[in-house]
N, C-alpha and C. Protein backbone atom coordinates (compact mmCIF):
# COMPACT_ATOMS: atom_id res chain seq x y z
N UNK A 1 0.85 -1.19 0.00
CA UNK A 1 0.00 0.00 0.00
C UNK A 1 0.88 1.24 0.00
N UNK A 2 0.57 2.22 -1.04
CA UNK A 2 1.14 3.36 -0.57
C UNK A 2 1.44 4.13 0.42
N UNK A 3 1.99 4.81 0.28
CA UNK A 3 2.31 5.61 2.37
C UNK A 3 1.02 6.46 1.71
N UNK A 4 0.52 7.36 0.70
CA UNK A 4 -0.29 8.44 0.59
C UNK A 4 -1.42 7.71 0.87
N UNK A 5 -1.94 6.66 0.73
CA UNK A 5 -2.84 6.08 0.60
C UNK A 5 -2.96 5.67 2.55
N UNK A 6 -2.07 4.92 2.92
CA UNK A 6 -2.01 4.86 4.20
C UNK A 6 -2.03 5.75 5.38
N UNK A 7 -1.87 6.99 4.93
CA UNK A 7 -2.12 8.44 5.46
C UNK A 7 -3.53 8.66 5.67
N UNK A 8 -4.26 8.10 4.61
CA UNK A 8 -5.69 8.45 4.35
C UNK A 8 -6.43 7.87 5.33
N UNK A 9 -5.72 6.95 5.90
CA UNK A 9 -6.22 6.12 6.84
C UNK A 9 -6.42 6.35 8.07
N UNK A 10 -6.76 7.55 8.44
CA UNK A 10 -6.34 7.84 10.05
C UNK A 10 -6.40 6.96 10.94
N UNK A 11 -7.80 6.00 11.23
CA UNK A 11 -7.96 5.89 12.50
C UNK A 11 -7.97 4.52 11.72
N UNK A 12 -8.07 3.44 13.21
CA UNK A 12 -8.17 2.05 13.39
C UNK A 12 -9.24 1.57 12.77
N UNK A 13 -10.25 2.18 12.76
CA UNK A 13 -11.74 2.05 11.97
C UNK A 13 -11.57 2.09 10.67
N UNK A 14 -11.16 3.33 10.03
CA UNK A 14 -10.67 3.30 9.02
C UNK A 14 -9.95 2.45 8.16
N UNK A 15 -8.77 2.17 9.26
CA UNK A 15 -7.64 0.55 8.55
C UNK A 15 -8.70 -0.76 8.16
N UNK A 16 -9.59 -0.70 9.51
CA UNK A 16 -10.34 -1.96 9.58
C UNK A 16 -11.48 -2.04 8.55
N UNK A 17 -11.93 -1.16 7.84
CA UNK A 17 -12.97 -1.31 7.10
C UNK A 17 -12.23 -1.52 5.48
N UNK A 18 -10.55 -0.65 5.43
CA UNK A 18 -10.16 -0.78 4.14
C UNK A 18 -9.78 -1.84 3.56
N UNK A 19 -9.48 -2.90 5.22
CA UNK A 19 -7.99 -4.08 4.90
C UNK A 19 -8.91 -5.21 5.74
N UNK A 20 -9.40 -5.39 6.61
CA UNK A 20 -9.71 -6.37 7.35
C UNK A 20 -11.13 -7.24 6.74
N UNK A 21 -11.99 -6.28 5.92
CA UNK A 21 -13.28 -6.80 6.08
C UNK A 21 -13.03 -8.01 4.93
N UNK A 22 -14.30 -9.38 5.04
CA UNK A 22 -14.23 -9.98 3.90
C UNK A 22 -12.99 -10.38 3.50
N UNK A 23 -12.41 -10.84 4.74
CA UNK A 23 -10.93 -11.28 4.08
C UNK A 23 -10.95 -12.90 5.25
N UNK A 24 -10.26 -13.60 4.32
CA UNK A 24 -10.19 -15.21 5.13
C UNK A 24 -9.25 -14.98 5.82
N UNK A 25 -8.87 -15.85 6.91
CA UNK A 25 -7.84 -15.80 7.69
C UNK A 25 -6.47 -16.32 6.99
N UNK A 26 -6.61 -17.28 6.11
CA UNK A 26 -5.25 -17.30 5.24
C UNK A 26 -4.96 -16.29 4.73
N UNK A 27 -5.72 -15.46 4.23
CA UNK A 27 -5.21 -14.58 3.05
C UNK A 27 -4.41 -13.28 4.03
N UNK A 28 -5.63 -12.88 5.15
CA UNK A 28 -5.09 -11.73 5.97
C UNK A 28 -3.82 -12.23 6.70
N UNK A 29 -3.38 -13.30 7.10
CA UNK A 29 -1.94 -13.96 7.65
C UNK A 29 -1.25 -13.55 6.20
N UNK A 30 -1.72 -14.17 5.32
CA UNK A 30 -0.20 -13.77 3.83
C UNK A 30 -0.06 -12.69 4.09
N UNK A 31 -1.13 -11.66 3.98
CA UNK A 31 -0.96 -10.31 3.72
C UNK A 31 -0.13 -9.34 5.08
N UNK A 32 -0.46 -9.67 5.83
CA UNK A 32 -0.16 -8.74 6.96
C UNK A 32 1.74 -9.92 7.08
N UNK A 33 2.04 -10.57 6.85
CA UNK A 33 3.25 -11.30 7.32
C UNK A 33 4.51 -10.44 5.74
N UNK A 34 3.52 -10.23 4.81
CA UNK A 34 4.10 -10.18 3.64
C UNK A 34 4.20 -8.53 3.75
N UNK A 35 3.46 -7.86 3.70
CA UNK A 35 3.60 -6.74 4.24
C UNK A 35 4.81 -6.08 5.47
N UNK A 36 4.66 -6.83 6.79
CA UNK A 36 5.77 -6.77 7.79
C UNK A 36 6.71 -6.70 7.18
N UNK A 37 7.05 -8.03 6.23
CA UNK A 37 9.01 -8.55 5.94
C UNK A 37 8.98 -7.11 4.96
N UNK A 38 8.26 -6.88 3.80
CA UNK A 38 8.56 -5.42 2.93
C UNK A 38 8.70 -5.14 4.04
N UNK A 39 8.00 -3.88 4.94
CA UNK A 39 8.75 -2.96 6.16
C UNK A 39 9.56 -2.62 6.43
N UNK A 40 9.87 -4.00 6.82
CA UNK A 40 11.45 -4.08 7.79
C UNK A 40 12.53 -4.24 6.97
N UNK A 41 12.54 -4.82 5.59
CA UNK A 41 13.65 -4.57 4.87
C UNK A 41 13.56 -2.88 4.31
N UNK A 42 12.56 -2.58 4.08
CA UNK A 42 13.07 -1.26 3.51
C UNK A 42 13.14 -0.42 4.84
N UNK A 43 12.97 -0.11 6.04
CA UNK A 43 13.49 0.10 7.43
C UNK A 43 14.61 0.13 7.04
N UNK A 44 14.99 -1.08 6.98
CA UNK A 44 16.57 -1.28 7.26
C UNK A 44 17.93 -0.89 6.53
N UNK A 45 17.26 -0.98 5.45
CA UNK A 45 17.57 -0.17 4.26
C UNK A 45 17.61 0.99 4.45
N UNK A 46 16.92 1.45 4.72
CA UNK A 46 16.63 3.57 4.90
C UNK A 46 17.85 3.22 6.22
N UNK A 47 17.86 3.30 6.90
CA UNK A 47 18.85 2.86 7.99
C UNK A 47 20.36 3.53 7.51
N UNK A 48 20.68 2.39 7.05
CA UNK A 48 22.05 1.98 6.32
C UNK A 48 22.04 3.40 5.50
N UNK A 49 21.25 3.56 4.89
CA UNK A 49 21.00 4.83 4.18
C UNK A 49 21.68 6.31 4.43
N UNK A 50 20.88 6.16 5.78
CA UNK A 50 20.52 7.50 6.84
C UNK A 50 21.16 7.62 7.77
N UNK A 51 21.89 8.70 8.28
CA UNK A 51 22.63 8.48 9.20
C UNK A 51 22.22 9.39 10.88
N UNK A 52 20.65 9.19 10.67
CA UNK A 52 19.75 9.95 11.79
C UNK A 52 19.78 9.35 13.17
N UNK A 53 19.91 7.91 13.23
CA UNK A 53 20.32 7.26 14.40
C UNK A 53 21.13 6.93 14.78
N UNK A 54 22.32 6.99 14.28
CA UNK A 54 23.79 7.56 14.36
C UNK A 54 23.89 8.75 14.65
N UNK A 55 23.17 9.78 14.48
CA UNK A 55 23.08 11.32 15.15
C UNK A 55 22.51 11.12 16.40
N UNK A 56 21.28 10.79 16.42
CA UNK A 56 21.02 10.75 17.16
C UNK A 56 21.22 9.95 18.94
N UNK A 57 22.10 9.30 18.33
CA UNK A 57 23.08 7.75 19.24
C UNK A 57 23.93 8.82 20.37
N UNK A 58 24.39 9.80 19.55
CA UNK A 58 25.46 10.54 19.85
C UNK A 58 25.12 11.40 20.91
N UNK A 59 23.91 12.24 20.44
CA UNK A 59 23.16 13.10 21.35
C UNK A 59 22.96 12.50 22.50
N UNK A 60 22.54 11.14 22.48
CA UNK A 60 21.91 10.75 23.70
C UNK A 60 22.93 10.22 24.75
N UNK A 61 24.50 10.03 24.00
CA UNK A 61 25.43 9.57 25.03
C UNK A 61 25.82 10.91 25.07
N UNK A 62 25.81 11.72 24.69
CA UNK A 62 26.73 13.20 25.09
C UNK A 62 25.43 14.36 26.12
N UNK A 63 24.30 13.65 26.31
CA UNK A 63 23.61 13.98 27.22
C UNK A 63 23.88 13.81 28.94
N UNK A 64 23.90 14.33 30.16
CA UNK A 64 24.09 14.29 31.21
C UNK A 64 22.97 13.25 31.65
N UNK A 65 21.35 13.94 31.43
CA UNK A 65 19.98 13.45 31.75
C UNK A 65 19.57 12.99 30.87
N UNK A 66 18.87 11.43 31.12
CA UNK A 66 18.15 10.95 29.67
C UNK A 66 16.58 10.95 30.14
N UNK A 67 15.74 11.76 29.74
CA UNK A 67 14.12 11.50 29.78
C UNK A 67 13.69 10.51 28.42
N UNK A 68 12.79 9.64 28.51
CA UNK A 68 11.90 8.64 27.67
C UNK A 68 10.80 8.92 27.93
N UNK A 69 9.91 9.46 26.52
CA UNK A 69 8.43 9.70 26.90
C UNK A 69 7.77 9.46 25.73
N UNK A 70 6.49 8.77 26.39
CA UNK A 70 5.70 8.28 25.26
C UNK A 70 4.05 7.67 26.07
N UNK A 71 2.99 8.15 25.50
CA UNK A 71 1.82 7.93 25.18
C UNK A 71 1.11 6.71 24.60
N UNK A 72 0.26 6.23 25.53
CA UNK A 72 -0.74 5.11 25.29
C UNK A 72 -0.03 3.88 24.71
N UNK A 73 0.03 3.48 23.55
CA UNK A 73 0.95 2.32 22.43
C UNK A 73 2.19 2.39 22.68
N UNK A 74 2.68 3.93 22.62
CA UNK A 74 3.91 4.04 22.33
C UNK A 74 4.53 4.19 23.94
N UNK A 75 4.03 4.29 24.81
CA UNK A 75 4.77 3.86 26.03
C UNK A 75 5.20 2.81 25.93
N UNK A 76 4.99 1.72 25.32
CA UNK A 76 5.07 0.64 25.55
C UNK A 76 6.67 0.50 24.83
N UNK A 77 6.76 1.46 23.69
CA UNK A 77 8.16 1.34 23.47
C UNK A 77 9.25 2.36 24.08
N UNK A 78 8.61 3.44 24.56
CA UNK A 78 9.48 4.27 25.43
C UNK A 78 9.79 3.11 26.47
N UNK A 79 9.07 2.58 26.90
CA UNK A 79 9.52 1.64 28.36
C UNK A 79 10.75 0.46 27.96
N UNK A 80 10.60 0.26 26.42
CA UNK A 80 11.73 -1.03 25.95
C UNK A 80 12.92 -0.15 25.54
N UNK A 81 12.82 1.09 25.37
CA UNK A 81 13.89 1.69 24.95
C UNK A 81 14.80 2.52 26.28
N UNK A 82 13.61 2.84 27.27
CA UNK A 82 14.39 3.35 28.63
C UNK A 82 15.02 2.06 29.42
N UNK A 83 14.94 1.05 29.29
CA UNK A 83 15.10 -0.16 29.68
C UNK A 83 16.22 -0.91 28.98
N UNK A 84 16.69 -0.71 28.40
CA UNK A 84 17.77 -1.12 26.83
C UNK A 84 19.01 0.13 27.36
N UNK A 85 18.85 0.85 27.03
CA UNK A 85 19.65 2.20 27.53
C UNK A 85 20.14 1.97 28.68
N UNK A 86 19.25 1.73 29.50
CA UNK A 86 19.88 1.99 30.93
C UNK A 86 20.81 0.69 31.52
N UNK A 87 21.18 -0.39 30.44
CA UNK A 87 21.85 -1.61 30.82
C UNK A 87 22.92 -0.93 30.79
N UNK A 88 23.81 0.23 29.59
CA UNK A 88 24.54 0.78 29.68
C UNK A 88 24.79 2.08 29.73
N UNK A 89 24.06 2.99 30.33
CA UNK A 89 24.06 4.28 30.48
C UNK A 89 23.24 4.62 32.00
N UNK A 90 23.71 5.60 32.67
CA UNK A 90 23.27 6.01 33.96
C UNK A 90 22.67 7.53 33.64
N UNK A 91 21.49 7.87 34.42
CA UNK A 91 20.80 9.16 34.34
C UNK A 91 19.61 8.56 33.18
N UNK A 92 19.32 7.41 33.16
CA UNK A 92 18.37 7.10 32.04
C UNK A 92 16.63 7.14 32.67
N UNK A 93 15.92 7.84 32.52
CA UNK A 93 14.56 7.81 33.04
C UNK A 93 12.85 7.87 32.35
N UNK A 94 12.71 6.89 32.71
CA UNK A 94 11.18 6.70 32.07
C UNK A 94 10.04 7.14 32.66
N UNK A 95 9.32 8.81 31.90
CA UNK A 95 8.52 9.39 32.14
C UNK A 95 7.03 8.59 31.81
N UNK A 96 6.89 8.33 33.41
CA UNK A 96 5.45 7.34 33.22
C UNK A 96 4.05 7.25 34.20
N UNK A 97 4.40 8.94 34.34
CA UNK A 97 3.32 9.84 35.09
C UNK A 97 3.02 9.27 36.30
N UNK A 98 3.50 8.61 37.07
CA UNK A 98 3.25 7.95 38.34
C UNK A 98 4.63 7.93 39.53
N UNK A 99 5.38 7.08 39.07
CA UNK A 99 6.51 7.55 39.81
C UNK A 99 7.64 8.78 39.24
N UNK A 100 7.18 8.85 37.93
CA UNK A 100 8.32 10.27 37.32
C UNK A 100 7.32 10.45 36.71
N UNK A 101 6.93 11.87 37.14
CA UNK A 101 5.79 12.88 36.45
C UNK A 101 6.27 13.72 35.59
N UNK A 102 5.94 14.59 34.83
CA UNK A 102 6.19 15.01 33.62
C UNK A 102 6.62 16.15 34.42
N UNK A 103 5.62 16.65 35.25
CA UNK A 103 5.64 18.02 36.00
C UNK A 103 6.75 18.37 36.29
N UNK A 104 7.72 17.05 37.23
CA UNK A 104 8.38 17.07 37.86
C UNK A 104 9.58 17.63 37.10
N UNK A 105 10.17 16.65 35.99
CA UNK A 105 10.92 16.87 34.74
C UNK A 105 10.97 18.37 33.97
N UNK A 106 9.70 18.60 34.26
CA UNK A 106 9.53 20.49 33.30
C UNK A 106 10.31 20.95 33.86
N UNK A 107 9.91 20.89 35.57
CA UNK A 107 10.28 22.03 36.63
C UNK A 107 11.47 22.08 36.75
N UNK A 108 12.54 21.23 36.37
CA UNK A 108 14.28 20.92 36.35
C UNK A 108 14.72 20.90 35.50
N UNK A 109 14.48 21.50 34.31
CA UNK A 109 15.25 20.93 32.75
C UNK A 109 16.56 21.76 32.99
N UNK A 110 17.65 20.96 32.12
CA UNK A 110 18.71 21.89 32.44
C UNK A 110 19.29 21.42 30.71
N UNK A 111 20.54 22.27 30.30
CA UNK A 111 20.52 22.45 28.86
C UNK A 111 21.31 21.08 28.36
N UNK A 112 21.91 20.27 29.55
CA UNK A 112 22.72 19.23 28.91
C UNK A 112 21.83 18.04 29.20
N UNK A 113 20.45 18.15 29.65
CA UNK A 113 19.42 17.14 29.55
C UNK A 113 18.78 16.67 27.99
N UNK A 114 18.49 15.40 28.01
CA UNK A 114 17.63 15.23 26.53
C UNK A 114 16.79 14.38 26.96
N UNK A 115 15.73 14.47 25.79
CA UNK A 115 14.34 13.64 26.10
C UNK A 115 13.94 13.05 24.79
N UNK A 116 13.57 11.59 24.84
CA UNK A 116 13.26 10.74 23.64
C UNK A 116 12.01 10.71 23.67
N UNK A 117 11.41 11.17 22.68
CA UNK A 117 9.93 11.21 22.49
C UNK A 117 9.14 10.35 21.66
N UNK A 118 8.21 9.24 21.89
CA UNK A 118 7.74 8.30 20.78
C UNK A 118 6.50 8.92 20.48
N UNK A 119 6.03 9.70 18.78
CA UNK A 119 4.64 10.04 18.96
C UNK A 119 4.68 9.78 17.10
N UNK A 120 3.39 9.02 17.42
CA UNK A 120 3.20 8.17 16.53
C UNK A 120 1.32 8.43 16.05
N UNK A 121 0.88 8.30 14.64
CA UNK A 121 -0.41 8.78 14.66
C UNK A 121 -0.99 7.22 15.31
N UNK A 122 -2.60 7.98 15.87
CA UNK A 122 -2.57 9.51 16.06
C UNK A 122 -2.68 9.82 17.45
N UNK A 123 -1.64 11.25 17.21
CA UNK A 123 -0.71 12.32 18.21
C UNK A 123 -1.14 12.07 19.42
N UNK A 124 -1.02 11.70 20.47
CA UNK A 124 -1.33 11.84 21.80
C UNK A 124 -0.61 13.39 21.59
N UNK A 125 -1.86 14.03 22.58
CA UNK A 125 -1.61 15.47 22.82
C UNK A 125 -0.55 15.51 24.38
N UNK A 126 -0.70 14.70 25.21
CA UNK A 126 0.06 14.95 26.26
C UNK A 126 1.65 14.78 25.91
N UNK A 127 1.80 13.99 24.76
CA UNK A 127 3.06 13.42 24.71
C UNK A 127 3.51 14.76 23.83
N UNK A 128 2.85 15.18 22.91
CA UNK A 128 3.41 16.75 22.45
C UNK A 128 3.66 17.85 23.03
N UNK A 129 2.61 18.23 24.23
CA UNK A 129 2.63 18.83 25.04
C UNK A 129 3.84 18.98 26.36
N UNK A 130 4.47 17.56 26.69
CA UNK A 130 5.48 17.40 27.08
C UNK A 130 6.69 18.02 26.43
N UNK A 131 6.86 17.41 25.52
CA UNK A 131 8.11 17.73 24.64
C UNK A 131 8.18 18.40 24.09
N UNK A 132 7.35 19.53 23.85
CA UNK A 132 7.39 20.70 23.05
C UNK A 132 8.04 21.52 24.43
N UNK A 133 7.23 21.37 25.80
CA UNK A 133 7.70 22.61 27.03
C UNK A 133 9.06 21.43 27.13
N UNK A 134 9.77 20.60 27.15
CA UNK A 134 10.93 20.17 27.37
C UNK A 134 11.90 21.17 26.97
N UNK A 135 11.37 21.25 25.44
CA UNK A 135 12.60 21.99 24.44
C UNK A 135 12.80 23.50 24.58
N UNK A 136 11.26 23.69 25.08
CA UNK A 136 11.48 25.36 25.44
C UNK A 136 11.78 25.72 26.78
N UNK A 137 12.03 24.68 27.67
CA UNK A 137 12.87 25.23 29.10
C UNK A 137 14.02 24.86 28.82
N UNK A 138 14.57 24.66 27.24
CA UNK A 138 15.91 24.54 27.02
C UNK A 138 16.89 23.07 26.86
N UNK A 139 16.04 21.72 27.32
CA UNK A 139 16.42 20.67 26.92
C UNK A 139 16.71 20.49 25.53
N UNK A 140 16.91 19.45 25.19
CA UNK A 140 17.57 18.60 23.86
C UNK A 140 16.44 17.36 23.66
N UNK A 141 15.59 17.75 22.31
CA UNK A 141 14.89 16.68 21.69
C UNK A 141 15.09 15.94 20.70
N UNK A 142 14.88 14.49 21.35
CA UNK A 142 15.42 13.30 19.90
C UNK A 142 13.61 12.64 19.65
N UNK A 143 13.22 12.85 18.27
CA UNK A 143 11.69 12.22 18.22
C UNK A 143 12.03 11.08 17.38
N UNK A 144 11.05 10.13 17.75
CA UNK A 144 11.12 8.78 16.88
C UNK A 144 9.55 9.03 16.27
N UNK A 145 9.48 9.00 15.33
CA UNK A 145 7.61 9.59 14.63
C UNK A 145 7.72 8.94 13.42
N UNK A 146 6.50 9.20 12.91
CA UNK A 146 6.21 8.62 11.00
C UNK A 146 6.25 9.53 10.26
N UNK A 147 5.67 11.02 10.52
CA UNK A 147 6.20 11.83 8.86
C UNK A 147 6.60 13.56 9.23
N UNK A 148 6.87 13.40 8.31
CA UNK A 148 7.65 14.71 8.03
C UNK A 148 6.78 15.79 8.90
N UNK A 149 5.73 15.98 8.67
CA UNK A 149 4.68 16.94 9.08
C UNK A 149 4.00 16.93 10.54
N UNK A 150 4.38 15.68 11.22
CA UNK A 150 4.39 15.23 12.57
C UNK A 150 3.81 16.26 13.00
N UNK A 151 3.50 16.44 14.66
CA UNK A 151 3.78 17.49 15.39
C UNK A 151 5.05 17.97 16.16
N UNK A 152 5.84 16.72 16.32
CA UNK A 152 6.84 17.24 16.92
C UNK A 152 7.75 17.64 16.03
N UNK A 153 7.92 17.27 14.62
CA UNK A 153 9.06 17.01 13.47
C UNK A 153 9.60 18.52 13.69
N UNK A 154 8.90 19.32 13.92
CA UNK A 154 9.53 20.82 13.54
C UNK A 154 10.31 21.54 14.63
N UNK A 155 10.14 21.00 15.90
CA UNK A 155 10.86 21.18 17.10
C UNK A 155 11.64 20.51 17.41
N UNK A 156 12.14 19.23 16.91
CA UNK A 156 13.27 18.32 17.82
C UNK A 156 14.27 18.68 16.86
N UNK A 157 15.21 18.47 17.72
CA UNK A 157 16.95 18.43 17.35
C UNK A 157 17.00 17.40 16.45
N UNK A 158 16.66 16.36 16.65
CA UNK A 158 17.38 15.25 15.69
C UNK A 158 15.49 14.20 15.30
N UNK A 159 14.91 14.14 14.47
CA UNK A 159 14.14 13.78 13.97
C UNK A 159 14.50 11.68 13.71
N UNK A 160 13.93 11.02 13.76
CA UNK A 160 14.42 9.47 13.18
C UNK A 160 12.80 9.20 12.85
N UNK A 161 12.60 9.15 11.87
CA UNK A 161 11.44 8.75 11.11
C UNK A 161 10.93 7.16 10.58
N UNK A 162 9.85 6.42 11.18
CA UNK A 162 9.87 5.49 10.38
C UNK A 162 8.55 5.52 9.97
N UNK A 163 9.00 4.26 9.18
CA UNK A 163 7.52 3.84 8.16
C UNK A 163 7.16 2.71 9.18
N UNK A 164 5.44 2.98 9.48
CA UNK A 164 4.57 1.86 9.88
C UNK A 164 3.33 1.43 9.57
N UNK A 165 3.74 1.51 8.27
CA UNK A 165 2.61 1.33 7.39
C UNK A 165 2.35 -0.55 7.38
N UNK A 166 1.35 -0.91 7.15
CA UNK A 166 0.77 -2.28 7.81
C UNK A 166 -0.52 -2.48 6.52
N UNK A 167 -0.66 -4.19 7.24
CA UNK A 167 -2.12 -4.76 6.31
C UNK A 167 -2.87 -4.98 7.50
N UNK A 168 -2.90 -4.30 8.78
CA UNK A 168 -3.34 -4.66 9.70
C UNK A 168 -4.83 -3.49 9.69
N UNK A 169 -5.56 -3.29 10.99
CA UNK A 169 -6.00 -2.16 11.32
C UNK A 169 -5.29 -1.54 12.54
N UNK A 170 -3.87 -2.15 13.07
CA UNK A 170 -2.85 -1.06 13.45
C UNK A 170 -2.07 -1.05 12.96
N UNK A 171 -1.40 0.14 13.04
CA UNK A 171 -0.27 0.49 12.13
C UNK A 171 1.29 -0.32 13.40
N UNK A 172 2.12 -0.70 12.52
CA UNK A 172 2.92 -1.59 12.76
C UNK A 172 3.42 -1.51 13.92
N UNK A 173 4.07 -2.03 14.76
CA UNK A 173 5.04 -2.01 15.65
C UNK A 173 6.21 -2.81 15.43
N UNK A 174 6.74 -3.45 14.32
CA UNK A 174 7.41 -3.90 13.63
C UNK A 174 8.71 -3.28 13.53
N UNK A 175 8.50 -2.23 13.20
CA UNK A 175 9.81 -1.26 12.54
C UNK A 175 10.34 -0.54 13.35
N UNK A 176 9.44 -0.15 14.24
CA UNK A 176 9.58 0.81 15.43
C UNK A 176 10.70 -0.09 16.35
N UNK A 177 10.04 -1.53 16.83
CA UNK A 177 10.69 -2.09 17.80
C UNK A 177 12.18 -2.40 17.29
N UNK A 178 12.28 -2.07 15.71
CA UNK A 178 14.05 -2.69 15.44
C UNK A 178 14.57 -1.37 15.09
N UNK A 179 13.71 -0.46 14.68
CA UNK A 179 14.29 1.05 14.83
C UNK A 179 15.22 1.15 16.77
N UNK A 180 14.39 1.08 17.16
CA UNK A 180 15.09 2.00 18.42
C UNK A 180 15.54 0.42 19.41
N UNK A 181 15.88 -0.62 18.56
CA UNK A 181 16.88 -1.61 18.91
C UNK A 181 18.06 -1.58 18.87
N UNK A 182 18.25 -1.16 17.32
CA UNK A 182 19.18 -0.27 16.49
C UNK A 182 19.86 1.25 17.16
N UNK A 183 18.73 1.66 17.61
CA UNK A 183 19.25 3.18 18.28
C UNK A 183 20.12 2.94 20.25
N UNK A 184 19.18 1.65 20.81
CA UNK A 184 20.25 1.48 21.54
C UNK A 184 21.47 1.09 21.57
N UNK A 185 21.57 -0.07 20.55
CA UNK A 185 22.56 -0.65 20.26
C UNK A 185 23.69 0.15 20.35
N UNK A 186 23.53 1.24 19.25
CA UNK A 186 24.53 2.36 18.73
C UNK A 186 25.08 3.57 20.09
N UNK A 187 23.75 3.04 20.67
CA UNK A 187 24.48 4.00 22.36
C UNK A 187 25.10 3.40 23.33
N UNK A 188 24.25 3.05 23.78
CA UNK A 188 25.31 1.42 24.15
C UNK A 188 26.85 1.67 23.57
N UNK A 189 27.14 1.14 22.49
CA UNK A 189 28.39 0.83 22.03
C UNK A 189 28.94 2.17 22.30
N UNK A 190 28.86 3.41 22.28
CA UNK A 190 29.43 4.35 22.05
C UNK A 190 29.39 5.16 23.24
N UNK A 191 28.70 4.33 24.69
CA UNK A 191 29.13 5.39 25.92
C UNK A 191 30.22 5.15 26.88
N UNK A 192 30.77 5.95 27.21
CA UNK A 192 31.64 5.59 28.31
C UNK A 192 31.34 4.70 29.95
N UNK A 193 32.12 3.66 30.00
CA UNK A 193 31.63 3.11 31.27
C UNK A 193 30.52 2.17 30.67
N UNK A 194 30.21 1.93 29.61
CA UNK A 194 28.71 0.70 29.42
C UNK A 194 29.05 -0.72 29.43
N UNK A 195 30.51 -0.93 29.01
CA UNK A 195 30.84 -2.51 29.64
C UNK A 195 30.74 -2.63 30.97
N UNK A 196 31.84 -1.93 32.07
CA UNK A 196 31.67 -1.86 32.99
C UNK A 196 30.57 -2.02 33.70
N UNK A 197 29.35 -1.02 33.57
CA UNK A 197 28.46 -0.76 33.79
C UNK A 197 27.50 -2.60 33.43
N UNK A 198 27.41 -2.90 32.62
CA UNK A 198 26.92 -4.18 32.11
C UNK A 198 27.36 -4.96 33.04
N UNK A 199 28.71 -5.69 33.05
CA UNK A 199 29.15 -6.55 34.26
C UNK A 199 28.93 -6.42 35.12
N UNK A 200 28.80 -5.16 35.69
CA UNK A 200 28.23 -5.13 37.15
C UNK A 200 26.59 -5.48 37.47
N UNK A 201 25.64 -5.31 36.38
CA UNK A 201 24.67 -5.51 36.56
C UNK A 201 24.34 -7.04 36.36
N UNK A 202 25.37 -8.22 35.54
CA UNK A 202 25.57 -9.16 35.58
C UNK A 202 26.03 -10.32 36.91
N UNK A 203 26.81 -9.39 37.60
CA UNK A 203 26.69 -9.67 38.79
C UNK A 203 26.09 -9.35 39.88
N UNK A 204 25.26 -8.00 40.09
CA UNK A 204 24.10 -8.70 40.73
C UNK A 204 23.05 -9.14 40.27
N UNK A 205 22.68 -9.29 39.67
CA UNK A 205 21.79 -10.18 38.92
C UNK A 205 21.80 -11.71 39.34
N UNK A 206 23.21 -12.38 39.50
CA UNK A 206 23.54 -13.34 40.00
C UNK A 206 23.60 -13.10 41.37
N UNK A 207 24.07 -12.55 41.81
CA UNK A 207 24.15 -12.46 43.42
C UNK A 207 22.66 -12.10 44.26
N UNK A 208 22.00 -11.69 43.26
CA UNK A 208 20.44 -11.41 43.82
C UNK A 208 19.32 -13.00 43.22
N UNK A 209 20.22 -13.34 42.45
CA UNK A 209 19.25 -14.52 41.95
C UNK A 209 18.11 -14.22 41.25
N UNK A 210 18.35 -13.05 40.19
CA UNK A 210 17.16 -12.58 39.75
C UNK A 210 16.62 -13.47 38.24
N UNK A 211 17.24 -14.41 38.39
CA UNK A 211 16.80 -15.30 36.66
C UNK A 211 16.91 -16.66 37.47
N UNK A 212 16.14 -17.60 36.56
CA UNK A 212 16.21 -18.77 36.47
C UNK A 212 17.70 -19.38 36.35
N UNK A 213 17.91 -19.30 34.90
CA UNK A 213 19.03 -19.32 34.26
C UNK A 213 19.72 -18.31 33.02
């Protein structure tokens, strides 16, 4: 499917009436599996391409404070990406309105802080609303979003764009989850103290008995 065409699509209702209806369960498994693998190769491709998460890798290890914020779906990958990060990086924090409030974060921004923002259609307003006052009390914004015209696209420092375009009636989580796999990876490798930092959490881990095996 085209991205213009997939645009047209706003809502879940929408996907579901264009792609889901009158379709057998074989055919919607081909389609939605066949669809994914396109994705993620051309993802990966634009990747190799682009050198936005490689910018952005950089920002986030040459940051003091790391904020992660993200809305409804996309919490769900702010939480795998504040969680990934923080195996090798310290000051890493996941804004998740309960024990770290947003409020809290406004009221302290300081200029060598940055904040990863996941906003994905369509826009959770709190998650814009965050990260727009982040950048104007002077923090550093890295957005992970789908297009150019976003809401946040025009305010962050370093933009990483993907395609999640789908045969589903949601739009993918596919690309996203190896997008900012990819984006830890690259931080990770490139901060100071993250081996270190790793082994030690390897050992207590063992010394606390926190796994099976």
């Amino acid at each position: 499917m085209s991205e213009d065409r997939n645009r047209e699509l706003a809502s879940p209702q929408d996907r579901y009436d264009a792609r889901l209806q009158r379709r057998s369960s074989t055919l919607l498994q081909r389609r939605v599996i066949e669809q994914e693998r396109a994705s993620i190769e051309e993802a990966l491709d634009k990747i190799l391409a682009d050198d936005a998460i490689a910018l952005a890798a950089a920002r986030i290890v040459a940051a003091r404070r790391r904020f992660v914020v993200g809305s409804a779906k996309s919490f769900s990958y702010a939480s795998l990406l504040a969680f990934d990060l923080s195996a090798g990086l310290s000051q890493v924090t996941l804004v998740d309105g309960t024990v770290v409030r947003a409020v809290d974060v406004l009221s302290d921004v300081r200029s060598s802080d940055l904040m990863v923002a996941f906003s994905f259609r369509r826009y959770r307003r709190d998650t814009v609303e965050i990260a727009r006052s982040f950048k104007s009390a002077g923090g550093e914004l890295v957005v992970i979003t789908d297009f150019e015209d976003a809401p946040l696209a025009a305010v962050a420092d370093q933009c990483i764009y993907v395609a999640t375009g789908s045969a589903s009636y949601v739009d993918s989580p596919t690309v996203i989850a190896s997008v900012l796999h990819v984006l830890a990876t690259l931080t990770t490798a490139s901060a100071k103290g993250a081996r270190r930092r790793l082994g030690e959490r390897d050992r207590l881990n063992t010394e606390l008995g926190l796994y099976i095996s």
